[in-house]
Protein backbone atom coordinates (compact mmCIF):
# COMPACT_ATOMS: atom_id res chain seq x y z
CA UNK A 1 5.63 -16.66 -46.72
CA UNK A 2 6.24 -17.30 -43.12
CA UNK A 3 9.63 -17.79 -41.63
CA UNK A 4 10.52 -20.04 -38.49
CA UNK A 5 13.63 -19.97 -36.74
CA UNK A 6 15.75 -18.48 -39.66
CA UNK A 7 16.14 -15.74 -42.02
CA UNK A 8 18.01 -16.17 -45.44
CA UNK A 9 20.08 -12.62 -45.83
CA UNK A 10 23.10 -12.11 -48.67
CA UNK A 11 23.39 -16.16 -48.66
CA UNK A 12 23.84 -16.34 -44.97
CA UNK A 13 21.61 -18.11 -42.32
CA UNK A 14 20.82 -15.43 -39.39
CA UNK A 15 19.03 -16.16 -35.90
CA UNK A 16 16.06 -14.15 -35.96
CA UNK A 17 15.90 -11.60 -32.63
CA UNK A 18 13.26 -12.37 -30.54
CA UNK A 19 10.99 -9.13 -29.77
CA UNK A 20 12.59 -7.27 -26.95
CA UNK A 21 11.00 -7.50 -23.63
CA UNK A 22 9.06 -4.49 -22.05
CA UNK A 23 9.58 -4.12 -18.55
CA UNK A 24 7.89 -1.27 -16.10
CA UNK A 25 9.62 -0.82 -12.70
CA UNK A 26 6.75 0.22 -10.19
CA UNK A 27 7.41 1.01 -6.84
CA UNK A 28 6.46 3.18 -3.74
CA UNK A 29 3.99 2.34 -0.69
CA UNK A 30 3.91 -1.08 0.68
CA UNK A 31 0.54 -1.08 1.21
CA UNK A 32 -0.68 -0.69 -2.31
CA UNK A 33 2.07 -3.62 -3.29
CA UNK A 34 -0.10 -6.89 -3.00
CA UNK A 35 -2.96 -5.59 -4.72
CA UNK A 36 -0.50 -4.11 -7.63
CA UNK A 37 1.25 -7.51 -7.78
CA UNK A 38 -2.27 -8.97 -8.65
CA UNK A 39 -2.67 -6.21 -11.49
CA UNK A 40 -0.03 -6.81 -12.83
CA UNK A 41 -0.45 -10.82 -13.39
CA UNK A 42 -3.63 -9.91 -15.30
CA UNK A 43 -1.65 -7.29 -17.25
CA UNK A 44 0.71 -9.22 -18.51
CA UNK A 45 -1.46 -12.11 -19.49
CA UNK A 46 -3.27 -9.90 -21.54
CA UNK A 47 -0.34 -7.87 -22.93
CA UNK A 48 2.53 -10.59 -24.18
CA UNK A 49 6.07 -9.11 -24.47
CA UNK A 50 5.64 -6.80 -21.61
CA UNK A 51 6.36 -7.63 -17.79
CA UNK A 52 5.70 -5.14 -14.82
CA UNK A 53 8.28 -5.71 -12.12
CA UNK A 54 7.14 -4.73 -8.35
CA UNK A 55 9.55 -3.45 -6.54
CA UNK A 56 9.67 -3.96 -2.47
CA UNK A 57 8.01 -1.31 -0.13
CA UNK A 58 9.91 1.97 -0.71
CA UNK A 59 7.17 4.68 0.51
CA UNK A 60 5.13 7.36 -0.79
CA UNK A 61 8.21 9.62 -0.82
CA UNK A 62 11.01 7.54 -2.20
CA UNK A 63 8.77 5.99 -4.50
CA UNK A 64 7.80 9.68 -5.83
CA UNK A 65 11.46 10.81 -6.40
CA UNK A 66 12.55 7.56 -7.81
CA UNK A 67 9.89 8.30 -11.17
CA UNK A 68 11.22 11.87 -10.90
CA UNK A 69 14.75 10.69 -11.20
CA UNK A 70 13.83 8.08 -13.39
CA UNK A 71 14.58 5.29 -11.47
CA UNK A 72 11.46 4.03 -11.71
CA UNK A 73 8.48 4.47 -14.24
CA UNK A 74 5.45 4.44 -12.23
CA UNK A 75 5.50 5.40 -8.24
CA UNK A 76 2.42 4.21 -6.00
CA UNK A 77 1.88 6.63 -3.38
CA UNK A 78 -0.40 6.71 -0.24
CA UNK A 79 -0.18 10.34 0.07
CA UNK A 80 -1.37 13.85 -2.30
CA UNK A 81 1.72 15.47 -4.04
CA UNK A 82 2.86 18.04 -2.27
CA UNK A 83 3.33 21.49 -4.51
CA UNK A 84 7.55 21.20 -4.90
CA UNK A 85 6.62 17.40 -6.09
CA UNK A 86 4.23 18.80 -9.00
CA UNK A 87 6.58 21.83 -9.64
CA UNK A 88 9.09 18.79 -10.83
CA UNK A 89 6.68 17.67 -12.86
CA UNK A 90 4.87 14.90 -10.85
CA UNK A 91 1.84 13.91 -11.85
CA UNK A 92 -1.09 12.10 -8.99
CA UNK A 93 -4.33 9.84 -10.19
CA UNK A 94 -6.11 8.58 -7.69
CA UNK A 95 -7.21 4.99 -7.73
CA UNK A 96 -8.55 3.59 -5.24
CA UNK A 97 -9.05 3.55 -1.41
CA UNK A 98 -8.71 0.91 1.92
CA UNK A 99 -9.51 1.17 5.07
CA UNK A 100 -6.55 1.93 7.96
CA UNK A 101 -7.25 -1.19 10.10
CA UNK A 102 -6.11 -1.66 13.47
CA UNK A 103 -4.38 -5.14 14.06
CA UNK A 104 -3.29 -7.11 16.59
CA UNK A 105 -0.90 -9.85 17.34
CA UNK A 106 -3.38 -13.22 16.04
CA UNK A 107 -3.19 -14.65 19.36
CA UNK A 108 -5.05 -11.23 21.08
CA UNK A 109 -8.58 -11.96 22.22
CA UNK A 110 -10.12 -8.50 21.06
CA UNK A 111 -12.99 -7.91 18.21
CA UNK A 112 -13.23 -3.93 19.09
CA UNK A 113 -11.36 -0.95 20.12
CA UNK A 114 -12.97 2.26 21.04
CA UNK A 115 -11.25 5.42 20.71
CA UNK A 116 -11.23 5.96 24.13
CA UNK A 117 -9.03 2.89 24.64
CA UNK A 118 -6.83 3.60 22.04
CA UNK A 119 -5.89 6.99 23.75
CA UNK A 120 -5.26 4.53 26.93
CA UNK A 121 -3.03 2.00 25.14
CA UNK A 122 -1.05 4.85 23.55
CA UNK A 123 -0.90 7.21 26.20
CA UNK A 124 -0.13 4.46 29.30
CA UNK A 125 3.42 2.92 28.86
CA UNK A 126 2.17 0.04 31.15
CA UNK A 127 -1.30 -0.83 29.21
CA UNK A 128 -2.11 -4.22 28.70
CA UNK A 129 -5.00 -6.31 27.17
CA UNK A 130 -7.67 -7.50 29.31
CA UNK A 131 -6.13 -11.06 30.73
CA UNK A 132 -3.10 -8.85 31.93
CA UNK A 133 -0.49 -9.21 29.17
CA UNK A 134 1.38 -6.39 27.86
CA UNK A 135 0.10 -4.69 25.08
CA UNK A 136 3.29 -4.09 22.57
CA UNK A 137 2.73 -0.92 19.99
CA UNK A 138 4.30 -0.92 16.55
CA UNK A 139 4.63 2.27 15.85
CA UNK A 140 5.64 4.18 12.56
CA UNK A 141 7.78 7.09 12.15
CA UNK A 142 5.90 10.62 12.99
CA UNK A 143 5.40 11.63 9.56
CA UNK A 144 4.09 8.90 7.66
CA UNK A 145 0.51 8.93 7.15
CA UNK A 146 -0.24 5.93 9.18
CA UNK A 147 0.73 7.67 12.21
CA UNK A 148 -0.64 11.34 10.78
CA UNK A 149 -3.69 8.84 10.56
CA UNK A 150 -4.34 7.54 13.90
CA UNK A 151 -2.85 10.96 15.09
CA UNK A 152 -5.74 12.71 13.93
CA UNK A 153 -8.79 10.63 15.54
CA UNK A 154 -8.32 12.86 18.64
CA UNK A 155 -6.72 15.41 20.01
CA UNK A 156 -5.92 13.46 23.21
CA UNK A 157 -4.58 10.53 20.99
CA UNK A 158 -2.68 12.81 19.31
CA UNK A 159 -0.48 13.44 22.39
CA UNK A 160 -0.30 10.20 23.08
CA UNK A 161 0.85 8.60 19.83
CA UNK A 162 3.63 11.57 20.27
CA UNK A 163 4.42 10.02 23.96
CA UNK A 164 5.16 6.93 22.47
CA UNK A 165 7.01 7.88 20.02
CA UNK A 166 9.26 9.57 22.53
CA UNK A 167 9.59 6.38 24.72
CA UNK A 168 13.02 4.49 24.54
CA UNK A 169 12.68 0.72 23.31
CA UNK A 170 9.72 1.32 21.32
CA UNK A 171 9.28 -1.21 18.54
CA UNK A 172 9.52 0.91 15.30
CA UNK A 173 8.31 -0.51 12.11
CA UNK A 174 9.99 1.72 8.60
CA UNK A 175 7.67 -0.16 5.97
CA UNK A 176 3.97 -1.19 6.20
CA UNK A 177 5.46 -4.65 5.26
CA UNK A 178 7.90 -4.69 8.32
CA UNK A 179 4.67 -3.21 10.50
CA UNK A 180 3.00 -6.65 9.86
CA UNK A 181 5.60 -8.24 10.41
CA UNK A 182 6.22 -6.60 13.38
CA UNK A 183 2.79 -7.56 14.46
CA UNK A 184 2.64 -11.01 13.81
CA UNK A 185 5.46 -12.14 15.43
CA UNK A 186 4.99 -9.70 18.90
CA UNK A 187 2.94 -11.06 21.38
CA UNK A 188 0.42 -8.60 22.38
CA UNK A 189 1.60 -6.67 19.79
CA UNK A 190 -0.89 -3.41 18.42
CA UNK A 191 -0.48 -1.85 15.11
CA UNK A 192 -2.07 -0.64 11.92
CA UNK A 193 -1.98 -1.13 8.35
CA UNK A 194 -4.58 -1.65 5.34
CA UNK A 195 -7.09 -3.75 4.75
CA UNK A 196 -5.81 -4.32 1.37
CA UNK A 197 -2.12 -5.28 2.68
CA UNK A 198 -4.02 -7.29 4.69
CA UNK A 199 -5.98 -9.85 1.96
CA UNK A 200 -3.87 -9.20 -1.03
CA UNK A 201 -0.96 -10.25 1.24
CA UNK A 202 -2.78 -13.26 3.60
CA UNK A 203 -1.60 -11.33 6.55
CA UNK A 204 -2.84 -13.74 9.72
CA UNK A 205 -3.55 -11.04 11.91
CA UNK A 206 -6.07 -10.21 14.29
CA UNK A 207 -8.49 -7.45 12.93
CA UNK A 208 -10.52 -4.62 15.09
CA UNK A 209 -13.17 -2.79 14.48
CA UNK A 210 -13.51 0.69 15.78
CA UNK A 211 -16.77 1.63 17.75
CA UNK A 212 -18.32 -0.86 16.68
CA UNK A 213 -17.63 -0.39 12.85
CA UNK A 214 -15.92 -3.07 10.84
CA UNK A 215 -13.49 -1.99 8.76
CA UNK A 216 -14.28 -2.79 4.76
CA UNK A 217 -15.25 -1.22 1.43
CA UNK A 218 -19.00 -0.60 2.29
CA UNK A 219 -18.35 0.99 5.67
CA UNK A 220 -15.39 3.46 3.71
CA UNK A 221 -17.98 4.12 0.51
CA UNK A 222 -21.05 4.80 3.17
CA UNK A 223 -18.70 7.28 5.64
CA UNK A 224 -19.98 5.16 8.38
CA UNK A 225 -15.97 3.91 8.61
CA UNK A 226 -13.38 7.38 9.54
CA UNK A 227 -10.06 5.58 8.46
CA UNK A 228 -8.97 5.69 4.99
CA UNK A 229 -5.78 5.19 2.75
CA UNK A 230 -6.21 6.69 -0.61
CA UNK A 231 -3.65 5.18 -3.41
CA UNK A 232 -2.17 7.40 -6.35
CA UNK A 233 -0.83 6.31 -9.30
CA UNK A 234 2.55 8.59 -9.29
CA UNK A 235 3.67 9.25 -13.41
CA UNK A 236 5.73 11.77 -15.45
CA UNK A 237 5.85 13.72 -18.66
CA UNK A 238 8.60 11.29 -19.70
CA UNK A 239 6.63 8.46 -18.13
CA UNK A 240 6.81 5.71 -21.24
CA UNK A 241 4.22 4.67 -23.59
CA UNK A 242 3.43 1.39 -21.75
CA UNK A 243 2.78 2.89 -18.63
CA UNK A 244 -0.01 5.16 -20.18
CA UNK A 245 -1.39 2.14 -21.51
CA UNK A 246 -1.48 0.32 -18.20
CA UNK A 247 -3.16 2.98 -15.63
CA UNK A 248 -5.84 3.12 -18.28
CA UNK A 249 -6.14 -0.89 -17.33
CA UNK A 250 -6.59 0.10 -13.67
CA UNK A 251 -9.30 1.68 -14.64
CA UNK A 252 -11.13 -1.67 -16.78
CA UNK A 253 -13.69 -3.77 -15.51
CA UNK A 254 -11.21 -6.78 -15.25
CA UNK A 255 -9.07 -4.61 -12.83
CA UNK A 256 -11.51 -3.07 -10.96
CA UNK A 257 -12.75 -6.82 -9.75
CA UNK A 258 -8.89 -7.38 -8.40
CA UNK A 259 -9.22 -4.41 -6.34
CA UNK A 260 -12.08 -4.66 -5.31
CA UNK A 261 -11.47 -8.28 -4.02
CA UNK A 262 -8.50 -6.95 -2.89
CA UNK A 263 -10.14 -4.77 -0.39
CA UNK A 264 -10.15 -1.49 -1.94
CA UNK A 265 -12.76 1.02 -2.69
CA UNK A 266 -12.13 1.62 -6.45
CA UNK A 267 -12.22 6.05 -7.38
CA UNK A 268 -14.17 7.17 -10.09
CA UNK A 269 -11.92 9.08 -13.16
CA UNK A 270 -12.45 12.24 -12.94
């Protein structure tokens, strides 16, 4: 017998209680956010009673103590744990991987940037783009691996990307969500982020390739492209029973189409 709406218990008429609803707090780098938010859609379509809510942009770092605090269940991180982080009990998957993108303010007339004049438009606090306007960086704190990223194309850039970070009334972006902001609404403004930020997001910036190599999931897969993000999924031992169940989605055909539309190179389990 089937029972709508009521059940009959000692002579009285009781509600029934609606199954409880599932949610999993996920949170860490911006830039893995849009394509997450997409994962999650399909997710929950597929798994009724539970909902995944994504948090804003808190970074690599935050993101990673807030599932070791339990603040969160599931971190995203842009970065490898570092030893203290697995000492706590931090556990890092790897999931997939976008290319580090330069960017520029939509209304820039550039296609390319060499290396060479990135060291120039770093290093040279009165650099500008080639019909004379100023060329405005967006820079990111020292530490975060957008800056460790461009950092580490050259030595000489390397000094450079310090230098500007030691200017006064530099534009400094905290999130990869404020850097694109930051970038769309500076004219002449240079910056960085993901390619997957980037289309997940329908950022309307202006996107250069480097040398000569456009930026996208072939050019990362074939090494012909140097600039990569990876993206971790971030868990726990006390990580619940729904979250196991949804990083072994990220790994099924139906999510491995999102990210890879998404602009990310999706990583083999190991």
């Amino acid at each position: 017998m089937v029972v709508i709406g009521t059940v009959l218990s000692a002579g009285l008429m009781l509600p029934v209680t609606a199954p409880a609803e599932t949610v999993i707090r996920i949170g860490g780098t911006g830039s893995a956010l849009g394509s997450m938010k997409r994962l999650a859609v399909a997710y929950e379509k597929s798994h009724p009673g539970v909902r995944l809510q994504i948090l804003p942009s808190l970074g690599s770092t935050a993101g990673i103590k807030a599932v070791l605090g339990g603040g969160i269940d599931l971190a995203l991180a842009s970065r490898p744990l570092t030893d203290s982080e697995r000492r706590q009990g931090a556990t890092a998957v790897e999931y997939a991987r976008s290319p580090f993108v330069f960017v520029t303010n939509p209304r820039v007339k550039k296609k390319d940037v060499t290396v060479r004049e990135l060291e120039e438009f770093y290093g040279n606090p009165a650099a500008s783009w080639s019909d004379g306007s100023r060329i405005r960086l967006i820079l990111r704190p020292e530490k975060d691996i957008d800056s460790i990223l461009v950092r580490g194309i050259s030595p000489k850039l390397d000094r450079a990307v310090l230098a500007a970070l030691a200017r006064p009334g530099m534009i400094m972006a905290i999130t990869d969500q404020e850097s694109m902001d930051a970038v769309i609404r500076t004219p002449g403004a240079l910056g960085g982020g993901t390619l997957t930020e980037i289309i997940s997001e329908n950022r309307p910036v202006n996107m250069l390739s480097l040398n000569g190599v456009k930026p996208d999931v072939k050019t990362i897969a074939d090494n012909s492209y140097p600039l990569v993000k990876s993206f971790y999924l971030v868990t726990t031992p006390k990580s619940p029973a729904e979250i196991r169940r949804f990083t072994g989605f990220v790994r099924s055909p139906d999510a491995r189409r999102i990210l890879s539309a998404t602009g990310n190179l999706v990583v083999e389990a190991k």
